[in-house]
N, C-alpha and C. Protein backbone atom coordinates (compact mmCIF):
# COMPACT_ATOMS: atom_id res chain seq x y z
N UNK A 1 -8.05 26.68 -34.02
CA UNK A 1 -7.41 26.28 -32.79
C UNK A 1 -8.44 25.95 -31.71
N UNK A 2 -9.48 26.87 -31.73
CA UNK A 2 -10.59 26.81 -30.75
C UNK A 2 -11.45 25.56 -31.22
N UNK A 3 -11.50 24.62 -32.27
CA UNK A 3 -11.99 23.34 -31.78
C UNK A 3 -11.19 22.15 -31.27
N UNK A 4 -9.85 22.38 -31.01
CA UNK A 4 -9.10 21.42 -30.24
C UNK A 4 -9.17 21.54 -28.63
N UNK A 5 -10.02 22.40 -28.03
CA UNK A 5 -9.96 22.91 -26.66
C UNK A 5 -10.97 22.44 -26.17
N UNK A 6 -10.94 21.44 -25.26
CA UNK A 6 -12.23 21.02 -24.54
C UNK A 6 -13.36 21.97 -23.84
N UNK A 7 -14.66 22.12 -23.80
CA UNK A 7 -15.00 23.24 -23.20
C UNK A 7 -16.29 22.65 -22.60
N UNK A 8 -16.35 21.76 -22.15
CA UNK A 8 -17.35 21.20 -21.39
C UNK A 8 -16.31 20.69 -19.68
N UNK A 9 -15.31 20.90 -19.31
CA UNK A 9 -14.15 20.83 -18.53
C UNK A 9 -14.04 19.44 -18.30
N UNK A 10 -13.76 18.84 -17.29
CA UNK A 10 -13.46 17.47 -16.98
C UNK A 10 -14.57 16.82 -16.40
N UNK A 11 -15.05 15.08 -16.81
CA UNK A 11 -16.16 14.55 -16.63
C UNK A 11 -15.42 13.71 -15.85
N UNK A 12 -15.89 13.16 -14.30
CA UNK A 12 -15.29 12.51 -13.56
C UNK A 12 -15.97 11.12 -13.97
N UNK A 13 -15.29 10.03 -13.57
CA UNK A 13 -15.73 8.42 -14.13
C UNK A 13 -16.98 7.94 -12.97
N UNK A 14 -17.23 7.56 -13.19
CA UNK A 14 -18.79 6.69 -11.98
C UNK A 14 -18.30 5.07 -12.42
N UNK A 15 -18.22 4.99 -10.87
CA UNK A 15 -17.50 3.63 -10.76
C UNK A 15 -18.77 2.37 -10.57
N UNK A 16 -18.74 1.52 -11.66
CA UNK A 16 -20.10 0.52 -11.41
C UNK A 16 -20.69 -0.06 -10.36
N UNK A 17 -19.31 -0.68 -9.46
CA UNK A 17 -19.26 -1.03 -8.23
C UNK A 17 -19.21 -0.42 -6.55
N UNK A 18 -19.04 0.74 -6.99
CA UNK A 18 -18.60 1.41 -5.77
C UNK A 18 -19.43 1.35 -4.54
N UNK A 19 -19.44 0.91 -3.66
CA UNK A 19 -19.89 0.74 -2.24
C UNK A 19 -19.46 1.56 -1.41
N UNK A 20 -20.13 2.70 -0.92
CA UNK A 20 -20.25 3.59 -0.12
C UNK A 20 -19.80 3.46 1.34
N UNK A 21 -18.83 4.23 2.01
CA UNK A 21 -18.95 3.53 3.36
C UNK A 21 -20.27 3.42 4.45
N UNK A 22 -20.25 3.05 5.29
CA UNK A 22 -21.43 3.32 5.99
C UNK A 22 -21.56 4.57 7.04
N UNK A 23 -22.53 5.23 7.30
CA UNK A 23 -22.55 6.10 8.20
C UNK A 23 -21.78 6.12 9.57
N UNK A 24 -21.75 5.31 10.02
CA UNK A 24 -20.63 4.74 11.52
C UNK A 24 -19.50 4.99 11.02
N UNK A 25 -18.93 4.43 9.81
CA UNK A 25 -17.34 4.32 9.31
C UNK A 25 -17.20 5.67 9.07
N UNK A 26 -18.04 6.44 8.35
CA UNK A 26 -17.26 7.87 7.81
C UNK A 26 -17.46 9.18 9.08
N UNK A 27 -18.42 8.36 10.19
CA UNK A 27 -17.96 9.12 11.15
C UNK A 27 -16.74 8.83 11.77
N UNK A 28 -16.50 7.99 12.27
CA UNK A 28 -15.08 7.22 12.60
C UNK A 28 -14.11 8.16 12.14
N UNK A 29 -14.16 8.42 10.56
CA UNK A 29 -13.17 8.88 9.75
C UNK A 29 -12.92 10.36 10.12
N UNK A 30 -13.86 10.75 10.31
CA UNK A 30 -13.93 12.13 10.27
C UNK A 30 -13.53 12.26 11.83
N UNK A 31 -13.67 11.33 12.73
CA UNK A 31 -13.67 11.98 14.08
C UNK A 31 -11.76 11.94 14.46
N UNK A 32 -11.65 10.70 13.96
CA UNK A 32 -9.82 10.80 13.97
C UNK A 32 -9.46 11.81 12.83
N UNK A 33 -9.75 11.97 11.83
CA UNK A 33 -9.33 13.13 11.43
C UNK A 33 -9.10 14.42 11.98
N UNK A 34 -9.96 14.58 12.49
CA UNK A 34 -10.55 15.73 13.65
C UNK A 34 -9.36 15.74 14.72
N UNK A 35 -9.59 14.21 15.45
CA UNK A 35 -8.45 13.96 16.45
C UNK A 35 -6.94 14.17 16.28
N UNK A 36 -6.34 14.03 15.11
CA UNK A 36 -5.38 14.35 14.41
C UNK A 36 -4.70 15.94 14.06
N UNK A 37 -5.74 16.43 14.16
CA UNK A 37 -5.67 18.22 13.24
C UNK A 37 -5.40 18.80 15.35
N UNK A 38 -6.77 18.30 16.21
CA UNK A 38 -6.62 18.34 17.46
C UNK A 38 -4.81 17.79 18.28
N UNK A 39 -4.63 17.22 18.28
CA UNK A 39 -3.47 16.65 18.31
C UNK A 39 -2.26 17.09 17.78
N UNK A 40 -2.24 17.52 17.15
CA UNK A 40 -0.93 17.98 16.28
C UNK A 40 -1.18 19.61 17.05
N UNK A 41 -1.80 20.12 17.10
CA UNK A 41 -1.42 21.31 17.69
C UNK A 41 -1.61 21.30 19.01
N UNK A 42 -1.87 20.89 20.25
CA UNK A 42 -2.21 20.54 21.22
C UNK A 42 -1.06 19.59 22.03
N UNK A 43 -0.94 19.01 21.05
CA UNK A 43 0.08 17.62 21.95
C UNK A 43 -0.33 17.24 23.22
N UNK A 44 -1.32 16.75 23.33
CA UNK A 44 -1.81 16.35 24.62
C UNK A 44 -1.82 14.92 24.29
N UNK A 45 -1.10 14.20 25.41
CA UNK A 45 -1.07 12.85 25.07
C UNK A 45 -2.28 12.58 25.53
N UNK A 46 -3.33 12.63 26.09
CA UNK A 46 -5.01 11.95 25.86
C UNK A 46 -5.64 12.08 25.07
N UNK A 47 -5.19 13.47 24.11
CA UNK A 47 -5.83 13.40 22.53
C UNK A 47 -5.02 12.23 21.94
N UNK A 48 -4.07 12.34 21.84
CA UNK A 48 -3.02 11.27 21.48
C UNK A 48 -3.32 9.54 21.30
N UNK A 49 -3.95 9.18 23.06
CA UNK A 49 -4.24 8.12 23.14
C UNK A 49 -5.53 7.83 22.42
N UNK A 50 -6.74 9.12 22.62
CA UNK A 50 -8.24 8.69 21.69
C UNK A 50 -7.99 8.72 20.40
N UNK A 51 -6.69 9.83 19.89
CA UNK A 51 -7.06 9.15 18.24
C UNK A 51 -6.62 7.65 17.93
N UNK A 52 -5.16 7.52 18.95
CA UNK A 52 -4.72 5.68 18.79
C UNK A 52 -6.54 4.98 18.80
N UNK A 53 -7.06 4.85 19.66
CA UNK A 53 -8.28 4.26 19.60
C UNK A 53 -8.80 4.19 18.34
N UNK A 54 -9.50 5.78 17.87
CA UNK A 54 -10.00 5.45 16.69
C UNK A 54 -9.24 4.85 15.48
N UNK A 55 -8.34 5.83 15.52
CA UNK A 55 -7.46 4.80 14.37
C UNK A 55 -7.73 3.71 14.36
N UNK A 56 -7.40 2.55 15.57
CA UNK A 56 -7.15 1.23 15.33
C UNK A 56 -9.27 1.13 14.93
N UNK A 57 -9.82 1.51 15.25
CA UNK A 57 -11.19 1.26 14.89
C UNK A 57 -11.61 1.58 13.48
N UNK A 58 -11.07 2.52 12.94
CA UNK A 58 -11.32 2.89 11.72
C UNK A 58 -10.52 1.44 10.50
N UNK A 59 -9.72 1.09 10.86
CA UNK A 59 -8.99 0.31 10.79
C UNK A 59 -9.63 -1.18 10.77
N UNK A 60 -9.70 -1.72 12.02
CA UNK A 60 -10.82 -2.56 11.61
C UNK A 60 -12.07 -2.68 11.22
N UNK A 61 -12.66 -1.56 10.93
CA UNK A 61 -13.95 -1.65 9.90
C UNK A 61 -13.91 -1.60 8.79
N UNK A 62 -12.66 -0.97 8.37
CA UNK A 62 -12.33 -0.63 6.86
C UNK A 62 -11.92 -2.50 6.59
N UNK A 63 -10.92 -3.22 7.38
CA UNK A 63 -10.50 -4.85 7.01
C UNK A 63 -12.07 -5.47 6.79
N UNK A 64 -13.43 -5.34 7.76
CA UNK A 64 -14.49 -5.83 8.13
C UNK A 64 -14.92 -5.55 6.50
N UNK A 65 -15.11 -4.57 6.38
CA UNK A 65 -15.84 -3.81 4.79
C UNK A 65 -15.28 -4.55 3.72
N UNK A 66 -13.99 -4.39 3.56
CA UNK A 66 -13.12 -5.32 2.53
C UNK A 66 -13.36 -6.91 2.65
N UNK A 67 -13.34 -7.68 3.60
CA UNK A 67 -13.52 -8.69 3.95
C UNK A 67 -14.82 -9.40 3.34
N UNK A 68 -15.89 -8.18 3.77
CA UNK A 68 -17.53 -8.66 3.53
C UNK A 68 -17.53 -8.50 1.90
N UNK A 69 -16.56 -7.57 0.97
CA UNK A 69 -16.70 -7.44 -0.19
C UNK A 69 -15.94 -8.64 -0.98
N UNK A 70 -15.12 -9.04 0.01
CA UNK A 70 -14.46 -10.31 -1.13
C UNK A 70 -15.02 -11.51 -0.98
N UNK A 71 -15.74 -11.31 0.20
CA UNK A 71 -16.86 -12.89 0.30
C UNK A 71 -18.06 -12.89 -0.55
N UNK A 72 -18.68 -11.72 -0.64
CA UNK A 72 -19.69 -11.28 -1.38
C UNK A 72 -19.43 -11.81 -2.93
N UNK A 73 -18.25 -11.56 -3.62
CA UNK A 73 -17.49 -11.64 -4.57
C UNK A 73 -17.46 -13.40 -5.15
N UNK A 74 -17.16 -13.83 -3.87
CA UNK A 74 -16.53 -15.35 -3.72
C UNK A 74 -18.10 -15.83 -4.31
N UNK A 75 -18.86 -15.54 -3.22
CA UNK A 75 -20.34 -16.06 -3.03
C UNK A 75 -21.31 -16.35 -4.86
N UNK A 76 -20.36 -14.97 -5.31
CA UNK A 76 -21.30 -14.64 -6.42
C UNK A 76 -20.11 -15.37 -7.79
N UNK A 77 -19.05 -15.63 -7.47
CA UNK A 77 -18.09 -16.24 -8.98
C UNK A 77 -18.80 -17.16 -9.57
N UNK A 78 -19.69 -17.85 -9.12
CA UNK A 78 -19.91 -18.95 -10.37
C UNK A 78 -21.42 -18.26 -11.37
N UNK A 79 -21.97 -17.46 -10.55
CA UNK A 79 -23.20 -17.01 -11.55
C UNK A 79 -22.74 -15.83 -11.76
N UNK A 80 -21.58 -14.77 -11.72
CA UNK A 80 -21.22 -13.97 -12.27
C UNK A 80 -19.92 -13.75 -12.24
N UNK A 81 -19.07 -14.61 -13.03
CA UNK A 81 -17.31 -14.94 -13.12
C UNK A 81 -17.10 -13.69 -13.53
N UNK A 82 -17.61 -12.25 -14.30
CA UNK A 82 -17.03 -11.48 -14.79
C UNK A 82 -16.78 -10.69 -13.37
N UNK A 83 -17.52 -10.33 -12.67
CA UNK A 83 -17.37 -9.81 -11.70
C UNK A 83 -15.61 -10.09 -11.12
N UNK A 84 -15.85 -11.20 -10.58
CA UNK A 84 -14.85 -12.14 -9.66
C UNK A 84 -13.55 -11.48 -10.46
N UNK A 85 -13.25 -11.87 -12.33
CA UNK A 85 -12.45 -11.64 -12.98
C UNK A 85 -12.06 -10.02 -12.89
N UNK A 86 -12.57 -9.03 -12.63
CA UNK A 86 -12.75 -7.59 -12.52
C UNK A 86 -12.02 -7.35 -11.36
N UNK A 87 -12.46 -7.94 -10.15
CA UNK A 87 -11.57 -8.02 -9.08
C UNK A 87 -10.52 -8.10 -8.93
N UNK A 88 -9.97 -9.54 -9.81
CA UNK A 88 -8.41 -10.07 -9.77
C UNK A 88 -7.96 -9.34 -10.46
N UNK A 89 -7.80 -8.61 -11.66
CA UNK A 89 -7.54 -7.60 -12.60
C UNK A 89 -7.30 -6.62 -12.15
N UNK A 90 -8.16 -6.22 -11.15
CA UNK A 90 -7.70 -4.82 -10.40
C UNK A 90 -6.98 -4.65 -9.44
N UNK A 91 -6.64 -6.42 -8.61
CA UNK A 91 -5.86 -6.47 -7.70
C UNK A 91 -4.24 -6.94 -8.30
N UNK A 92 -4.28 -7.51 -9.89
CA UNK A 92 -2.89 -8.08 -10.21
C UNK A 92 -2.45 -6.77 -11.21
N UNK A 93 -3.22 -5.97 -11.76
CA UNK A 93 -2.78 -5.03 -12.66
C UNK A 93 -2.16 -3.84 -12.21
N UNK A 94 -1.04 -3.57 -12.10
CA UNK A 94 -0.37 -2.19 -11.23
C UNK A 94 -0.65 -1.19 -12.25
N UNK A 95 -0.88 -0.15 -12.11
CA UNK A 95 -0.59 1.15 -12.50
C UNK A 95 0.84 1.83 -12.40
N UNK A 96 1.51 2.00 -12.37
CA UNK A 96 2.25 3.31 -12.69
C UNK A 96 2.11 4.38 -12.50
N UNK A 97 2.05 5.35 -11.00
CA UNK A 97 1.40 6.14 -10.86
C UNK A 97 2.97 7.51 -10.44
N UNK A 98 4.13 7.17 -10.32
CA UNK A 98 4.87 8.00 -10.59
C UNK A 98 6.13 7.50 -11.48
N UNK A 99 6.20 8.92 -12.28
CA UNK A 99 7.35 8.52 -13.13
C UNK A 99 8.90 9.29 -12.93
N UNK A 100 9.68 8.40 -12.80
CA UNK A 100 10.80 9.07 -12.51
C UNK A 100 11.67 9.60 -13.47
């Protein structure tokens, strides 16, 4: 029975492509996060209004990031179509992620 039992536990995947956010963005992230946890117990509408701020900032850097990755993408389809093809695949292929 004991060689059907995995015992090295779970190996997480390493993604080929993965692009890291940048230091500015994951502060961003963390600071409305912050603003949020602040906010919810507080209810102060001026916490209120600075997380609206960051939000909408976190927000457009995350469109900026995505943006610079699909041009990057564009830039590179004809000397590396597999790439480009990897993209569309991951954007037309749904998963199934609950089952009813």
């Amino acid at each position: 029975m004991s060689k059907y039992i995995q015992k090295n536990g779970r190996q997480q995947k390493i993604k080929k492509n993965f692009q890291p956010f940048s230091a500015e963005l994951r502060h961003l992230i963390h600071r409305k996060h912050h603003l949020w946890n602040h906010w919810m117990s507080s209810r102060q509408e001026s916490v209120h209004r600075e997380y609206k701020v960051t939000q909408k900032k976190v927000k457009k850097e995350t469109a900026k990031l995505l943006q610079r990755e699909q041009q990057r993408i564009s830039a590179e389809c004809k000397e590396n179509p597999k790439l480009f093809w990897q993209y569309v695949n991951k954007k037309t292929n749904l998963i199934q992620r609950w089952v009813l």
